[in-house]
PDB file of N, CA and C in Angstrom:
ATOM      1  N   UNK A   1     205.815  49.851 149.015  1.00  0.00           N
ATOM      2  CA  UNK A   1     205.700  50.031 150.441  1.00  0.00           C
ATOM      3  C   UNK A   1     205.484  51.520 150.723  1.00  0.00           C
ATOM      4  N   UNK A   2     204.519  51.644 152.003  1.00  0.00           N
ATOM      5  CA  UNK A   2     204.294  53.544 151.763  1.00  0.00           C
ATOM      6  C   UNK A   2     205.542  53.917 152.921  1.00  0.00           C
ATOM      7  N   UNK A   3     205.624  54.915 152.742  1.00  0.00           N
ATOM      8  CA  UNK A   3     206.937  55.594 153.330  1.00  0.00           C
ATOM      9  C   UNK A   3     206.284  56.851 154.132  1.00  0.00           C
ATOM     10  N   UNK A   4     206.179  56.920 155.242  1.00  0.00           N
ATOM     11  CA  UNK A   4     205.760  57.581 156.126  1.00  0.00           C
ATOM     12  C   UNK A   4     207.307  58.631 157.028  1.00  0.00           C
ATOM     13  N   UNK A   5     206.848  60.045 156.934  1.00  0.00           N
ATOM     14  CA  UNK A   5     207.489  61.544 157.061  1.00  0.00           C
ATOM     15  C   UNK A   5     207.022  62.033 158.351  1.00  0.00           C
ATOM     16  N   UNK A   6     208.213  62.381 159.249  1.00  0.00           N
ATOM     17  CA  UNK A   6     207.725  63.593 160.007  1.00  0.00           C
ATOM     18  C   UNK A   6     208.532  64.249 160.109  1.00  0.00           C
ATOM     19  N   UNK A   7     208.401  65.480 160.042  1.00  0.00           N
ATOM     20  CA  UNK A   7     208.785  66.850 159.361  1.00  0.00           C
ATOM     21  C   UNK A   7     209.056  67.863 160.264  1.00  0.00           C
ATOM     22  N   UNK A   8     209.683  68.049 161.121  1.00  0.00           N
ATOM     23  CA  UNK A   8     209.807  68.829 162.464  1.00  0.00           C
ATOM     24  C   UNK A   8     210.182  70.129 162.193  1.00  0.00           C
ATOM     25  N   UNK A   9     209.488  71.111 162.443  1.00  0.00           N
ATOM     26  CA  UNK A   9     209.558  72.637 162.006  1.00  0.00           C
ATOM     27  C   UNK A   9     210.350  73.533 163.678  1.00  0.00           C
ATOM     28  N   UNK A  10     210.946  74.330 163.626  1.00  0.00           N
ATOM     29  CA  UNK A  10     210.879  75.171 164.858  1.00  0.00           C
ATOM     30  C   UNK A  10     211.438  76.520 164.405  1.00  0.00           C
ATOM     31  N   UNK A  11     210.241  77.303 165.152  1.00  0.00           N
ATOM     32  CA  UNK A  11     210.180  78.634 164.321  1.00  0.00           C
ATOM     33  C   UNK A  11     210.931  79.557 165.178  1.00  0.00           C
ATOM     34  N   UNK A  12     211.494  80.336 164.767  1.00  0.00           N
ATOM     35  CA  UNK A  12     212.366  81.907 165.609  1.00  0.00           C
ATOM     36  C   UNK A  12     210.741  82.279 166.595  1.00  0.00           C
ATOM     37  N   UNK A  13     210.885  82.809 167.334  1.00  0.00           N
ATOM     38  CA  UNK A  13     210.322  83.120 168.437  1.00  0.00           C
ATOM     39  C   UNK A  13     209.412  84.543 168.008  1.00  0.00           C
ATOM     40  N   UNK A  14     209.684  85.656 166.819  1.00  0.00           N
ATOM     41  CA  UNK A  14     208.973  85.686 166.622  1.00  0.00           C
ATOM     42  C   UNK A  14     208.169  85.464 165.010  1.00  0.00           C
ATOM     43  N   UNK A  15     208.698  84.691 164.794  1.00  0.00           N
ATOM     44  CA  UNK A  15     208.438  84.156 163.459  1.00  0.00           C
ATOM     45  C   UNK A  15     207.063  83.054 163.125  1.00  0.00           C
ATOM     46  N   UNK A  16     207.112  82.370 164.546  1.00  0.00           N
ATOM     47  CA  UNK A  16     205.745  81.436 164.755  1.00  0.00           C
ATOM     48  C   UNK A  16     204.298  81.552 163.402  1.00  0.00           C
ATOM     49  N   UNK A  17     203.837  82.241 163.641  1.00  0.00           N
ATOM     50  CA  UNK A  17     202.344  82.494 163.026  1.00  0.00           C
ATOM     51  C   UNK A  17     202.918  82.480 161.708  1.00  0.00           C
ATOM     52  N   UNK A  18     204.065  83.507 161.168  1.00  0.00           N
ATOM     53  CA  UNK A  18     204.198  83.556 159.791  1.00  0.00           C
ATOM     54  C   UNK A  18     204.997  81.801 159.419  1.00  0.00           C
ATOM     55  N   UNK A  19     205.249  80.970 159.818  1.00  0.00           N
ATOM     56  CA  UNK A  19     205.639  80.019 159.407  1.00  0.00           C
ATOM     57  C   UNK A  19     204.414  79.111 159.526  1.00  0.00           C
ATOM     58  N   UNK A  20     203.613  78.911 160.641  1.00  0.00           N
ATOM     59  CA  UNK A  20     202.023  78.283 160.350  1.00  0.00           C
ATOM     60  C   UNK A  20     201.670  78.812 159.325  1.00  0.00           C
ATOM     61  N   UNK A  21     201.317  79.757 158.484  1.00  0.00           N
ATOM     62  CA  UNK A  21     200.827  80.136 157.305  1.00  0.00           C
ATOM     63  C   UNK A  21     201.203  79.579 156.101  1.00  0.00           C
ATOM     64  N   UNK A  22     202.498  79.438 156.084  1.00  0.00           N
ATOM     65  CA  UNK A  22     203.347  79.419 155.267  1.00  0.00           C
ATOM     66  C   UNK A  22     203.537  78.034 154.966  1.00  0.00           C
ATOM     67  N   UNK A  23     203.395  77.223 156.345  1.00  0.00           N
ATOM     68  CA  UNK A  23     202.908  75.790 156.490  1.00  0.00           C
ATOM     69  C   UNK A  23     201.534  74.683 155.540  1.00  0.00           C
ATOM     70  N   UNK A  24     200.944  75.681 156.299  1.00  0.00           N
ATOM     71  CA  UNK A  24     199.084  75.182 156.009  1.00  0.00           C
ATOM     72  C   UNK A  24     198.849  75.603 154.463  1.00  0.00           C
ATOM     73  N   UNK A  25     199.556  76.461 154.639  1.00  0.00           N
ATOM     74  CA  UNK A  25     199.587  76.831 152.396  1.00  0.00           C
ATOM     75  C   UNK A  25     200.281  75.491 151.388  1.00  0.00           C
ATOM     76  N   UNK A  26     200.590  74.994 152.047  1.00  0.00           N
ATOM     77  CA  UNK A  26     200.996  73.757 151.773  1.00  0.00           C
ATOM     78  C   UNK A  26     200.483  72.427 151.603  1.00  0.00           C
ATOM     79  N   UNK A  27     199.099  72.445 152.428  1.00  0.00           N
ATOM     80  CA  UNK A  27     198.756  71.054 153.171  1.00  0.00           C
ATOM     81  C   UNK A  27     197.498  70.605 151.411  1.00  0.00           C
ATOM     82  N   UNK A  28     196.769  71.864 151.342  1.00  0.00           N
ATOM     83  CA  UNK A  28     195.972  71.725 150.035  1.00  0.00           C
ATOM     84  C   UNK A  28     196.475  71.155 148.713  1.00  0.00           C
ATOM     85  N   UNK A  29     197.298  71.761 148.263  1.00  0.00           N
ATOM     86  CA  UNK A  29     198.304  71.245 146.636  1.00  0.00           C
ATOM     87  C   UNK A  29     199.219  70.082 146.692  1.00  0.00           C
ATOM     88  N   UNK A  30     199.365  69.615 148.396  1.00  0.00           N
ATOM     89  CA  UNK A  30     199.947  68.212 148.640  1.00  0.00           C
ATOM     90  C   UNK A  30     199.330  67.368 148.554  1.00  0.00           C
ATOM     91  N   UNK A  31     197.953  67.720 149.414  1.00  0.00           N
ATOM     92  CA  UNK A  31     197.069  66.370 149.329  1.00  0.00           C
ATOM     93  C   UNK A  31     196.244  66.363 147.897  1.00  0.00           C
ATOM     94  N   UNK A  32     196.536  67.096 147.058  1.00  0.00           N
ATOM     95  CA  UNK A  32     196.063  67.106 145.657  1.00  0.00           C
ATOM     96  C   UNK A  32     197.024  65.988 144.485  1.00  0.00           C
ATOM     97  N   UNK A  33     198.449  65.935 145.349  1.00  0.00           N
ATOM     98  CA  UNK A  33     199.613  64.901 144.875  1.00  0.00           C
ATOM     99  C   UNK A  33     199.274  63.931 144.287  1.00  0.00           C
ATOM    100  N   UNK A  34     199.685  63.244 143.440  1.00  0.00           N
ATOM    101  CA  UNK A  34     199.503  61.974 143.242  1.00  0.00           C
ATOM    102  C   UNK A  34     200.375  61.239 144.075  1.00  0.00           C
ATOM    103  N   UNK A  35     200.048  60.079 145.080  1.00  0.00           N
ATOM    104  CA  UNK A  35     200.672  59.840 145.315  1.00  0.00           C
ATOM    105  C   UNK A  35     200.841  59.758 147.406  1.00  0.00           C
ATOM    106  N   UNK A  36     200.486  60.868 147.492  1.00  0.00           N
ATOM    107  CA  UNK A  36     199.804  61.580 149.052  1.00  0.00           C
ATOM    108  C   UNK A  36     198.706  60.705 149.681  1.00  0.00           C
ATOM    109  N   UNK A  37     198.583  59.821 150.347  1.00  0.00           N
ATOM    110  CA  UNK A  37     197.792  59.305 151.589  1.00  0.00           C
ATOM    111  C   UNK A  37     197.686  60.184 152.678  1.00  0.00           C
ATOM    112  N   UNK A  38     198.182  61.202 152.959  1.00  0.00           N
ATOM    113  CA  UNK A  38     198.584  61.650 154.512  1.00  0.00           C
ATOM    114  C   UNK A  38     199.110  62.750 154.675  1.00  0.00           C
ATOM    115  N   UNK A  39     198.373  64.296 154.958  1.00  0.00           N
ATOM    116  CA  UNK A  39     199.687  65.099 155.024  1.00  0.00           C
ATOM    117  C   UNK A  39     199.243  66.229 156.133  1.00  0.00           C
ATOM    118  N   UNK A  40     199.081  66.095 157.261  1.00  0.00           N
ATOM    119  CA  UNK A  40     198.470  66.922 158.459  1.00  0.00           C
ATOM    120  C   UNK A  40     199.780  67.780 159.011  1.00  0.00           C
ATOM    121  N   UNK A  41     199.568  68.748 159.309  1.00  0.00           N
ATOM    122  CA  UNK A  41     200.225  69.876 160.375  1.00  0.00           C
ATOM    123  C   UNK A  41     199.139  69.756 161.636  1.00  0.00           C
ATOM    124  N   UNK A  42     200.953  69.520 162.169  1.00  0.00           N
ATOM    125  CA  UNK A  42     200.207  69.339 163.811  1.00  0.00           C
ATOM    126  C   UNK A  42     200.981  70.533 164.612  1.00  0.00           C
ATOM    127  N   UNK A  43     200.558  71.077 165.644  1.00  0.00           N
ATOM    128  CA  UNK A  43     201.595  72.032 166.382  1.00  0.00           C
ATOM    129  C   UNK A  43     201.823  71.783 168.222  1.00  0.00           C
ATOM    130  N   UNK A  44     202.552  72.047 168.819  1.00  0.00           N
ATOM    131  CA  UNK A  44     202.995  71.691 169.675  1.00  0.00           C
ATOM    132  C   UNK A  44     202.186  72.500 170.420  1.00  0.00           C
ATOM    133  N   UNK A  45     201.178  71.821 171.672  1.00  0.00           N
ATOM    134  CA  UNK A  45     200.922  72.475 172.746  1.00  0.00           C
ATOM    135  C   UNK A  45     201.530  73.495 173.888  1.00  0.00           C
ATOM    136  N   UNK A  46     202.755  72.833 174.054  1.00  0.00           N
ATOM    137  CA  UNK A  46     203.154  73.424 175.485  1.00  0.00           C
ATOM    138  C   UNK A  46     204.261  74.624 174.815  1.00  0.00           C
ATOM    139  N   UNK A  47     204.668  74.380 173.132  1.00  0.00           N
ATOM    140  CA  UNK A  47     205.674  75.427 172.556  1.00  0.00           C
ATOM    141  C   UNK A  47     205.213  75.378 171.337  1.00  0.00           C
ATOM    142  N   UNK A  48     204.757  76.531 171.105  1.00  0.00           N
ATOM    143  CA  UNK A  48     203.823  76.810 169.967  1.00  0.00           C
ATOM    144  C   UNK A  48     204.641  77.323 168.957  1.00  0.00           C
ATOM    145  N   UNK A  49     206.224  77.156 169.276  1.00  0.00           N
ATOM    146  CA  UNK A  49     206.573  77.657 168.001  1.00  0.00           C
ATOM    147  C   UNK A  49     207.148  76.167 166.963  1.00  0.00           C
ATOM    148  N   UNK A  50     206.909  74.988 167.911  1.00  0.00           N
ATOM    149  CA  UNK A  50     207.522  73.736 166.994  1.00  0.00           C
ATOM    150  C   UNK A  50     205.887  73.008 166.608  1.00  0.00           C
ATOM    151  N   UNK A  51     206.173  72.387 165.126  1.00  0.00           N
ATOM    152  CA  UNK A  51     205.466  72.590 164.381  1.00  0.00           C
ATOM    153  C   UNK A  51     205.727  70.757 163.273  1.00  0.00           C
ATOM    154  N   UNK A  52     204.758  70.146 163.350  1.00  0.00           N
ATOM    155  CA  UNK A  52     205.133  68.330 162.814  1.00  0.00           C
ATOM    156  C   UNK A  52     204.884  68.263 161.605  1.00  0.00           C
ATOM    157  N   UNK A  53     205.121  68.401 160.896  1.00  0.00           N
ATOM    158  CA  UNK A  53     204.082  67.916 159.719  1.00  0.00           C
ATOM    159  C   UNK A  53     204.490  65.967 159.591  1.00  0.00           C
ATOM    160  N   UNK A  54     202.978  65.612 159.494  1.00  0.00           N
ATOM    161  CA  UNK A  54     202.759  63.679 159.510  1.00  0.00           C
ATOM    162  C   UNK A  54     202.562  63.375 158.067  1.00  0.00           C
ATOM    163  N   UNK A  55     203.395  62.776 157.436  1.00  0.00           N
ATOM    164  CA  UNK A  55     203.164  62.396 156.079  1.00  0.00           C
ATOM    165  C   UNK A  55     203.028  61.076 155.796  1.00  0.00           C
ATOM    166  N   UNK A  56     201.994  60.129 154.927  1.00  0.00           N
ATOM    167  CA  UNK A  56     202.349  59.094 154.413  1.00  0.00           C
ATOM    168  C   UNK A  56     201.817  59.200 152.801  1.00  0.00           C
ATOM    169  N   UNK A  57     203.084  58.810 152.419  1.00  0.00           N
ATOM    170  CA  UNK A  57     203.289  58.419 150.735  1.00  0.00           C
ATOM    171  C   UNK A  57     203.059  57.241 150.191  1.00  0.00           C
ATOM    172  N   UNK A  58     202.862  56.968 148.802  1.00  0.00           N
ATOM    173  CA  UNK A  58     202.775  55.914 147.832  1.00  0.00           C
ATOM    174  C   UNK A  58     204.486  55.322 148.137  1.00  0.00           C
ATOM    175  N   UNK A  59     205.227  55.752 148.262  1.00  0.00           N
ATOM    176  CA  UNK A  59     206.353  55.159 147.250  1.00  0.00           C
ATOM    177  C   UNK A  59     207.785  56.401 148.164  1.00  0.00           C
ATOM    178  N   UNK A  60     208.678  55.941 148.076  1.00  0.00           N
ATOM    179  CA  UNK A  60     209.928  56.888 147.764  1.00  0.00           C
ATOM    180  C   UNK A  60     210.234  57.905 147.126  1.00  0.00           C
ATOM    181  N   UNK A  61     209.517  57.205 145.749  1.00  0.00           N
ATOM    182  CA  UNK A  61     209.650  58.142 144.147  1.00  0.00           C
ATOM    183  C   UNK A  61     208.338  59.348 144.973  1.00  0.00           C
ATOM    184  N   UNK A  62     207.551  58.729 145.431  1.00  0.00           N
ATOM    185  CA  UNK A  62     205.995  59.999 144.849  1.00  0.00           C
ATOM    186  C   UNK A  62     206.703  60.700 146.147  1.00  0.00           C
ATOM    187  N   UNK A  63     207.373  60.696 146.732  1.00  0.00           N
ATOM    188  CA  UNK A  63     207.969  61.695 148.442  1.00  0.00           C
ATOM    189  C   UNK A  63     208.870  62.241 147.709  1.00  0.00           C
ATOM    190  N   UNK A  64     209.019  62.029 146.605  1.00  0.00           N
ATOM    191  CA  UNK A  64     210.685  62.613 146.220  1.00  0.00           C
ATOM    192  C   UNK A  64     209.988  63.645 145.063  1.00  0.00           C
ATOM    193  N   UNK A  65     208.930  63.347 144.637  1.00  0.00           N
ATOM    194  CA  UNK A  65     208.768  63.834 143.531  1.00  0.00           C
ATOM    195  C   UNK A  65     207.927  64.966 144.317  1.00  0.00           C
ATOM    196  N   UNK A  66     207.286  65.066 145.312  1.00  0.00           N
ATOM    197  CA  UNK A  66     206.827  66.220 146.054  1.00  0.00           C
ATOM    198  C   UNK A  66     207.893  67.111 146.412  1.00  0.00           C
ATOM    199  N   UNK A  67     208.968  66.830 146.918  1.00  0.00           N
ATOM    200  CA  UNK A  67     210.030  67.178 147.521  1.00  0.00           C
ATOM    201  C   UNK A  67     210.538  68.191 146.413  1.00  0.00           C
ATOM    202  N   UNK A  68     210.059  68.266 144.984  1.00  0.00           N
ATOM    203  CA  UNK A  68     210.981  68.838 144.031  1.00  0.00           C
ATOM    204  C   UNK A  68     209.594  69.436 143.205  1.00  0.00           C
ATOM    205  N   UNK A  69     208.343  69.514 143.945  1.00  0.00           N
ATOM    206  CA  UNK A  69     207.426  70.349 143.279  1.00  0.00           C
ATOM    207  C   UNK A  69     207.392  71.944 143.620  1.00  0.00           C
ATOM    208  N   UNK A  70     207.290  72.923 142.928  1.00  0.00           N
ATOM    209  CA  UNK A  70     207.250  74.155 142.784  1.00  0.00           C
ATOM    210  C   UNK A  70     206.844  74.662 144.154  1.00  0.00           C
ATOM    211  N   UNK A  71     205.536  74.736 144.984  1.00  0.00           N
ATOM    212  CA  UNK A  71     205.081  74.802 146.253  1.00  0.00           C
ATOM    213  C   UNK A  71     206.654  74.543 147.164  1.00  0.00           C
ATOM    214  N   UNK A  72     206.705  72.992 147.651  1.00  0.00           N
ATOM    215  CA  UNK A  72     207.534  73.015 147.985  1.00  0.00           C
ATOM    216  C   UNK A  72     208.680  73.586 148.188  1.00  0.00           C
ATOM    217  N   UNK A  73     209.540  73.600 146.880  1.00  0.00           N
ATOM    218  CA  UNK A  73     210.491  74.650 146.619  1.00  0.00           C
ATOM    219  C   UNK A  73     210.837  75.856 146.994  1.00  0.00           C
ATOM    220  N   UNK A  74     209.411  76.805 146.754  1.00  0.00           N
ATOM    221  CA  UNK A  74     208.830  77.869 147.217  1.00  0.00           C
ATOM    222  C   UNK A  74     208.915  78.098 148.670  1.00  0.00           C
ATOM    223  N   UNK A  75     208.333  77.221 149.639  1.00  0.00           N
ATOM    224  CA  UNK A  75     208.342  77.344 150.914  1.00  0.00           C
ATOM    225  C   UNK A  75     209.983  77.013 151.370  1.00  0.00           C
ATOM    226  N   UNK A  76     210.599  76.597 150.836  1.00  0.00           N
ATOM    227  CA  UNK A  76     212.220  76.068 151.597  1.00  0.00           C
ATOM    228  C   UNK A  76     212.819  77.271 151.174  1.00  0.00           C
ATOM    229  N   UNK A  77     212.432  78.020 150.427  1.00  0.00           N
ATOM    230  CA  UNK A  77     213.678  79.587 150.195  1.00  0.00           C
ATOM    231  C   UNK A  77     213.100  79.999 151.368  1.00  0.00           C
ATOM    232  N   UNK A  78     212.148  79.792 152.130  1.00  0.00           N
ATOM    233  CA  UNK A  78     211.839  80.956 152.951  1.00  0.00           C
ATOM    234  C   UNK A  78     211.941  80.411 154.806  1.00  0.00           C
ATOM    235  N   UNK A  79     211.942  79.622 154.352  1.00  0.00           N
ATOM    236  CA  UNK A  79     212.685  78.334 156.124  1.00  0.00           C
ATOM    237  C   UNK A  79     213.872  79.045 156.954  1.00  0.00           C
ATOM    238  N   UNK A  80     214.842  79.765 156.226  1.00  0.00           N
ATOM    239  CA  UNK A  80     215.762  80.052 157.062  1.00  0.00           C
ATOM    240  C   UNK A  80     215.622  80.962 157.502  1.00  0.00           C
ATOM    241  N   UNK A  81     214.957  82.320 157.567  1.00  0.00           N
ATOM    242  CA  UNK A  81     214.463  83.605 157.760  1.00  0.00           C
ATOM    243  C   UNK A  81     213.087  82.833 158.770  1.00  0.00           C
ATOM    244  N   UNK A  82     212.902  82.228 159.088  1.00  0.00           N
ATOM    245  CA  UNK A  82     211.695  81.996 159.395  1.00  0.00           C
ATOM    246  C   UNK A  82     211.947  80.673 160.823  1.00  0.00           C
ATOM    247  N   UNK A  83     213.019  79.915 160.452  1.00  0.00           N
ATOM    248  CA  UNK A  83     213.594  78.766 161.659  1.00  0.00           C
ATOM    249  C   UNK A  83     214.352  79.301 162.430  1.00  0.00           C
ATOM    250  N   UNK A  84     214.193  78.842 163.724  1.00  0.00           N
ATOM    251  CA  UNK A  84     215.297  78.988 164.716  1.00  0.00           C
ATOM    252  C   UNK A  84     216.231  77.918 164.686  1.00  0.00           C
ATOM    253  N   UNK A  85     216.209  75.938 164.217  1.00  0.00           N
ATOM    254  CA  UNK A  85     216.443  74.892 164.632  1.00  0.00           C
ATOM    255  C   UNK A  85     216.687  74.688 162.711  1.00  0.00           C
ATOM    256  N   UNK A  86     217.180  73.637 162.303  1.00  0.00           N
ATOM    257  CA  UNK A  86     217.580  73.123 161.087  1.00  0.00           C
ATOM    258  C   UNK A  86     216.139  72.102 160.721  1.00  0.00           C
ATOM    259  N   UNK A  87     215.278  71.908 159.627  1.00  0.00           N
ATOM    260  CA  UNK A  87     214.537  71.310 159.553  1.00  0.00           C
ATOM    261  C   UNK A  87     214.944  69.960 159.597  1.00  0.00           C
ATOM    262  N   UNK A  88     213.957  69.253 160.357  1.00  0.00           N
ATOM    263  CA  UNK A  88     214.854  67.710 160.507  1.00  0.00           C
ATOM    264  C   UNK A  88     213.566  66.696 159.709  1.00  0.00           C
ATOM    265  N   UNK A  89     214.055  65.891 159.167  1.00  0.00           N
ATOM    266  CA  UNK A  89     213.315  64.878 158.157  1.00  0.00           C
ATOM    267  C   UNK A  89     213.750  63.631 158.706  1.00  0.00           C
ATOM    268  N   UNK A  90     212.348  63.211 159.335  1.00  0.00           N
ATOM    269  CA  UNK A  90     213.324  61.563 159.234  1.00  0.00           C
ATOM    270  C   UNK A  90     211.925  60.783 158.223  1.00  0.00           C
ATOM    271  N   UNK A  91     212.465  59.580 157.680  1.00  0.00           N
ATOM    272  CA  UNK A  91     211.661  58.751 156.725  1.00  0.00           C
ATOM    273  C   UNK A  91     211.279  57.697 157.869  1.00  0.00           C
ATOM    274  N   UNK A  92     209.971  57.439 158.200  1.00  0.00           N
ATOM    275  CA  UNK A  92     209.879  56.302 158.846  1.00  0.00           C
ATOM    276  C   UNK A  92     208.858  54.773 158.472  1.00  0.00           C
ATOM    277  N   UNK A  93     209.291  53.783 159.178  1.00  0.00           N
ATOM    278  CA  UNK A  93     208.503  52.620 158.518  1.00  0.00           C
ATOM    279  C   UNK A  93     207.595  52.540 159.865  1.00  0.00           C
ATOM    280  N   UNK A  94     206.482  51.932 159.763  1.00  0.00           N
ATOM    281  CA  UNK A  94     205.567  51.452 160.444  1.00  0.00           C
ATOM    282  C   UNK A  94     205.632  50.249 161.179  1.00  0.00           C
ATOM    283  N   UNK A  95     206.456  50.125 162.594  1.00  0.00           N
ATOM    284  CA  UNK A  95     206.674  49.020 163.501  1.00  0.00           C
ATOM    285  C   UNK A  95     205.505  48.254 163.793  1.00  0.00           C
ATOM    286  N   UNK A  96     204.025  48.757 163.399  1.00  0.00           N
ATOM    287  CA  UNK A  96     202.970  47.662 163.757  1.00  0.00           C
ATOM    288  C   UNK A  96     201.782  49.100 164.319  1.00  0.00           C
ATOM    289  N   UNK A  97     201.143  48.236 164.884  1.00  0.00           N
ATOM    290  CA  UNK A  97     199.682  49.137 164.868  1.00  0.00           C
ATOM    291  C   UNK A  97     198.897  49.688 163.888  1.00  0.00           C
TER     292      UNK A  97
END
């Protein structure tokens, strides 16, 4: 069953741009994953410092096994210097449509 991510970012106020970067450096070596159907950064119109990332995965395992790739890793030492808000993860299933 694919397991579908959204990834809610919110950046210190003035931290914005350097966390889009830091973001989108991301989106290339993910969708290279095995495993990756889906992995867009979206950003908030009306507050440009919150930030979505939309994921859909193969599996549990292939979300988990991203979750613990080097990139990844890399970008979460640098989240707290960089967030105003706690990164929030929820796993979601697909109600229809």
């Amino acid at each position: 069953m694919t397991v579908n991510v959204l990834a809610h970012f919110v950046a210190r106020a003035d931290r914005a741009e350097q966390l889009a970067t830091l973001l989108t450096g991301l989106i290339a070596p993910t969708r290279a994953e095995a495993g990756c159907r889906m992995y867009t950064l979206w950003r908030n119109r009306e507050d440009p410092r919150r930030f979505t990332m939309v994921e859909t995965w193969d599996s549990d395992a292939a979300l988990d096994t991203h979750l613990a790739t080097p990139h990844v890793q890399n970008a979460v030492t640098k989240l707290d210097e960089l967030l105003d808000e706690p990164l929030r993860l929820e796993r979601c299933s697909n109600c229809g449509g």
